[in-house]
N, C-alpha and C. Protein backbone atom coordinates (compact mmCIF):
# COMPACT_ATOMS: atom_id res chain seq x y z
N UNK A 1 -20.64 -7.54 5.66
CA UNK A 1 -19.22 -7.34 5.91
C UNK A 1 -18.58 -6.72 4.67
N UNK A 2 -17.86 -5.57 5.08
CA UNK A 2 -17.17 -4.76 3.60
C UNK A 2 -16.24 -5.84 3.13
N UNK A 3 -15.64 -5.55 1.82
CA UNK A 3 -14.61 -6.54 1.40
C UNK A 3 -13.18 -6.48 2.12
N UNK A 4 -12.97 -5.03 2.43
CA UNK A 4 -11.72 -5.03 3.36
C UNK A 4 -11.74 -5.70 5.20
N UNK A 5 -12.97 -6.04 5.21
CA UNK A 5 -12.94 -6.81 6.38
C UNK A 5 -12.22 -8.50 6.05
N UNK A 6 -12.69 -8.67 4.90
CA UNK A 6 -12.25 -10.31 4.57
C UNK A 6 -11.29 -10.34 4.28
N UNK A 7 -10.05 -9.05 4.02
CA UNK A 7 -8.62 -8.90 3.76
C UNK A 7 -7.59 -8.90 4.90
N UNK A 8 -6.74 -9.78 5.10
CA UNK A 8 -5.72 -9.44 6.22
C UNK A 8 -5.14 -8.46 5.48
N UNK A 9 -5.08 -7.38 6.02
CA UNK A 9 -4.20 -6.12 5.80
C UNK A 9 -2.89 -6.23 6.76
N UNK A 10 -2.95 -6.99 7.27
CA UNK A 10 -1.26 -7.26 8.10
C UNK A 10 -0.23 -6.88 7.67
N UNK A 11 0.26 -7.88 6.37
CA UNK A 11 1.02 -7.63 5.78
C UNK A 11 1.39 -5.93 4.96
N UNK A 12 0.33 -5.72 4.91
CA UNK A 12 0.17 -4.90 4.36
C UNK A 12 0.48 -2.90 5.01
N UNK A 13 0.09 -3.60 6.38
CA UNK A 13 0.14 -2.80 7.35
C UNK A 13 1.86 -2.30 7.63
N UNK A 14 2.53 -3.99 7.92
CA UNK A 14 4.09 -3.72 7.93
C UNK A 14 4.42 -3.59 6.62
N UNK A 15 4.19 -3.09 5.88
CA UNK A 15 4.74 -2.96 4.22
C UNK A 15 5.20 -1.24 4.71
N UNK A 16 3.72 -0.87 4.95
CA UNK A 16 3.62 0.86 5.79
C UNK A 16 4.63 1.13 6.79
N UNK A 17 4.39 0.50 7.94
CA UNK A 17 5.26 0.33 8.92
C UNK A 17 6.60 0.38 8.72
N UNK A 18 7.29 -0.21 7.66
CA UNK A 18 8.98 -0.18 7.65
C UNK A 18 9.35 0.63 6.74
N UNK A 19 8.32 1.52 5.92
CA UNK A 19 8.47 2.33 5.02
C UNK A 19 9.01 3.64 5.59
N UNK A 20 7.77 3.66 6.57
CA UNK A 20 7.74 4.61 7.82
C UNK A 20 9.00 4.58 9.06
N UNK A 21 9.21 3.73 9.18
CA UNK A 21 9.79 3.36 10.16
C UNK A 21 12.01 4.12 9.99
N UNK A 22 11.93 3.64 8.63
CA UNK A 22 13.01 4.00 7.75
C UNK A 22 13.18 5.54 7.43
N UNK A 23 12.16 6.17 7.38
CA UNK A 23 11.87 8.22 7.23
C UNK A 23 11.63 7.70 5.98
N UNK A 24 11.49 6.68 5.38
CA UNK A 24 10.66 6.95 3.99
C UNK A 24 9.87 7.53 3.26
N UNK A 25 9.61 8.03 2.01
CA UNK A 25 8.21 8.75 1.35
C UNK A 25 8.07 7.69 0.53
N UNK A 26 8.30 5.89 0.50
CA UNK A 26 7.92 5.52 -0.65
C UNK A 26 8.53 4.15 -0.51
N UNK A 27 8.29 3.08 -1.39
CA UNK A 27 9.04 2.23 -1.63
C UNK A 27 8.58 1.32 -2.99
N UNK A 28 9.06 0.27 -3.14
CA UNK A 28 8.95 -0.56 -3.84
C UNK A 28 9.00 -2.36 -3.41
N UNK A 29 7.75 -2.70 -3.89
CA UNK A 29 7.72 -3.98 -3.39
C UNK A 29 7.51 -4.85 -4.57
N UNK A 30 8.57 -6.22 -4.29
CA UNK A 30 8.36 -7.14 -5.27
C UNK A 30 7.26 -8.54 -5.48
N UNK A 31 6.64 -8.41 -6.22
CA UNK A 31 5.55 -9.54 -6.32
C UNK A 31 6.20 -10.90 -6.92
N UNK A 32 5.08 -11.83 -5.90
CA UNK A 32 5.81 -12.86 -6.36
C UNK A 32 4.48 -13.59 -7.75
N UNK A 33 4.85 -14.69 -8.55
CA UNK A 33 4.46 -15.05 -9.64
C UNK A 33 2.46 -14.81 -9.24
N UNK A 34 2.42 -15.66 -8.71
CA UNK A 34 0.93 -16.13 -7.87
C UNK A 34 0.55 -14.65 -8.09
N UNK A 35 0.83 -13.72 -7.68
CA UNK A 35 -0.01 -12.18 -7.25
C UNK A 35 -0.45 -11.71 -8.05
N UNK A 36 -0.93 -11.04 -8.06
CA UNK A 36 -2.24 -9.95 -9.09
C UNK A 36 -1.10 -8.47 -8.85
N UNK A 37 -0.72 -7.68 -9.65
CA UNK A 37 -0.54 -6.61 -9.34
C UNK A 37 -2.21 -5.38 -8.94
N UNK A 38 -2.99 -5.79 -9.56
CA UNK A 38 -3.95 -4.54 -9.57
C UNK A 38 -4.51 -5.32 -8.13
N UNK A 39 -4.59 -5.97 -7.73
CA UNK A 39 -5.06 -6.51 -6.23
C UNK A 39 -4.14 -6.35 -5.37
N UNK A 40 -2.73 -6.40 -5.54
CA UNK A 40 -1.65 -6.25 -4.69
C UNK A 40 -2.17 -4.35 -3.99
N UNK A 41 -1.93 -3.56 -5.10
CA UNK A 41 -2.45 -2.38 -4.72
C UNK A 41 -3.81 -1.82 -4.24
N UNK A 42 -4.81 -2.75 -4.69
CA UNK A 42 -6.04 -1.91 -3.61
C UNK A 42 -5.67 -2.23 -2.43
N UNK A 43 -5.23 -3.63 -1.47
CA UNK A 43 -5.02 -4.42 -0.77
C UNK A 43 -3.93 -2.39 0.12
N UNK A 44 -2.72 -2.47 -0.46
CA UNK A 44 -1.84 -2.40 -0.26
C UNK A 44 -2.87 -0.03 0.19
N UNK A 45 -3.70 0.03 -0.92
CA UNK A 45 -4.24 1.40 -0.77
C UNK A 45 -5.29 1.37 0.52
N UNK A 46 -5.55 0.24 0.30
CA UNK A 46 -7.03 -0.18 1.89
C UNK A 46 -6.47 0.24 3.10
N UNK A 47 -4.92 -0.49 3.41
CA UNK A 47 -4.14 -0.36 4.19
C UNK A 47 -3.89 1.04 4.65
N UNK A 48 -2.90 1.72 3.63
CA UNK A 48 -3.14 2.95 3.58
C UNK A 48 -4.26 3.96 3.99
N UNK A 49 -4.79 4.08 3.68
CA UNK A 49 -6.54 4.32 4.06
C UNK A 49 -6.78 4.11 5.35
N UNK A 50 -7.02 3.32 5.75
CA UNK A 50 -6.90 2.79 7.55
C UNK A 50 -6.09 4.05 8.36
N UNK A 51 -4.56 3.90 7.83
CA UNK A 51 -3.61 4.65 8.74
C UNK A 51 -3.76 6.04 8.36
N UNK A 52 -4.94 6.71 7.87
CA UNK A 52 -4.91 7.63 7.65
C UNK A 52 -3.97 8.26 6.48
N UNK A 53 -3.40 7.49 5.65
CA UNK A 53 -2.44 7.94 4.81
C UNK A 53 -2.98 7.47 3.11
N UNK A 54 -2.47 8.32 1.77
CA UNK A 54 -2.49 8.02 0.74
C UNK A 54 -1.54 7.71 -0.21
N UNK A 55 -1.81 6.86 -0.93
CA UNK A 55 -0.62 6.33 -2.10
C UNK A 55 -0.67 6.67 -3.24
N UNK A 56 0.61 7.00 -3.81
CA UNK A 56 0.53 7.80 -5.23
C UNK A 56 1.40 6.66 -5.79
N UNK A 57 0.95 6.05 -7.14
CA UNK A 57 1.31 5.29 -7.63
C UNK A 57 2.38 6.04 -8.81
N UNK A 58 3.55 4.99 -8.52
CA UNK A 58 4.47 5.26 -9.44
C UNK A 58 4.48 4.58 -10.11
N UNK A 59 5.35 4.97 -11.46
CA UNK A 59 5.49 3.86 -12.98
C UNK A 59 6.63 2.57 -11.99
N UNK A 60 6.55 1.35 -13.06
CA UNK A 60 6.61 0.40 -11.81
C UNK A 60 6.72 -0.52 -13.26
N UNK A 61 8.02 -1.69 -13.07
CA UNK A 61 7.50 -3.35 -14.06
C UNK A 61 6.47 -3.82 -13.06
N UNK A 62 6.00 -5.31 -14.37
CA UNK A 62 4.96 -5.96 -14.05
C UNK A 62 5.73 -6.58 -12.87
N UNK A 63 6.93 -6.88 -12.53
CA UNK A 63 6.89 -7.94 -11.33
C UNK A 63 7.12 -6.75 -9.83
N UNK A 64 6.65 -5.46 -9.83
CA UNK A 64 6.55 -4.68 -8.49
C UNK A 64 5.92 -3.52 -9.02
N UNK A 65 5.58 -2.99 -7.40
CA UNK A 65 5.14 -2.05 -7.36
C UNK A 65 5.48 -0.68 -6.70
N UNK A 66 5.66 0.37 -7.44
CA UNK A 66 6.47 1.06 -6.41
C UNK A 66 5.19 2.66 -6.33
N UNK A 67 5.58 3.33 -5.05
CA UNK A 67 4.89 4.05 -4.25
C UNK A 67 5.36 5.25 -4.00
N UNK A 68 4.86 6.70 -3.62
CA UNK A 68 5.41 7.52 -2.69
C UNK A 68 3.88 7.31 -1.55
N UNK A 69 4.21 7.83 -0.82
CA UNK A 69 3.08 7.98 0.60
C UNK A 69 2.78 9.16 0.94
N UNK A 70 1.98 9.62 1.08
CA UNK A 70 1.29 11.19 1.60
C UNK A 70 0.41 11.22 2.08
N UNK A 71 0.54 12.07 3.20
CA UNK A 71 -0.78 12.65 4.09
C UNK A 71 -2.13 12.48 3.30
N UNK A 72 -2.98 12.00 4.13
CA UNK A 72 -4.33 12.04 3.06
C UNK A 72 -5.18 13.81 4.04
N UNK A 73 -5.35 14.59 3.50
CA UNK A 73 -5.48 15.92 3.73
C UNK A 73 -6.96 16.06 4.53
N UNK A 74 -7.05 16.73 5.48
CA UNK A 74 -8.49 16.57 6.44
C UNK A 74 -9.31 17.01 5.95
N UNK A 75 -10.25 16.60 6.05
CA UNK A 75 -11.78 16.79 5.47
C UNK A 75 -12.36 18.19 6.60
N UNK A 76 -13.12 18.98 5.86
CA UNK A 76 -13.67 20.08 6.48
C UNK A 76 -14.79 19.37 7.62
C-alpha cells in the first residue's frame, strides 16, 4: 500500500475544493500547534496530484501555509 493510501486526503481535498470553488488561484491555510508544516504540504501536494492539479509554494510564517494552484501540464 503507497503511503498516500494511509492518508485521508479529505480534508485536503475540500481545502482544493473551496479554493476552486471561490475562482481562486491560491490560498492560505492556518495550522494548528499539533501540525507539521512540511507534512501539512506533501499531504496537501498528494491531494493536488490526484485532481490533476499542481502547487506552487509561496513564502508563508511558520503557523500557515500559503499556495497558488496550476494546471499540472499533459504529459506527451
Amino acid at each position: 500500500m503507497a503511503a498516500g493510501d494511509r492518508v485521508d486526503l479529505g480534508p485536503y481535498f475540500a481545502i482544493l475544493d473551496a479554493v476552486q470553488a471561490q475562482g481562486g488561484a491560491g490560498g492560505t491555510v492556518r495550522l494548528d500547534p499539533e501540525e507539521r508544516k512540511l507534512a501539512e504540504m506533501r499531504r496537501l501536494s498528494m491531494a493536488a496530484r490526484r485532481r490533476g492539479l499542481r502547487l506552487v509554494w509561496l513564502y508563508s510564517s511558520a503557523e500557515e501555509i500559503s499556495f497558488r494552484v496550476v494546471a499540472r501540464p499533459k504529459r506527451r
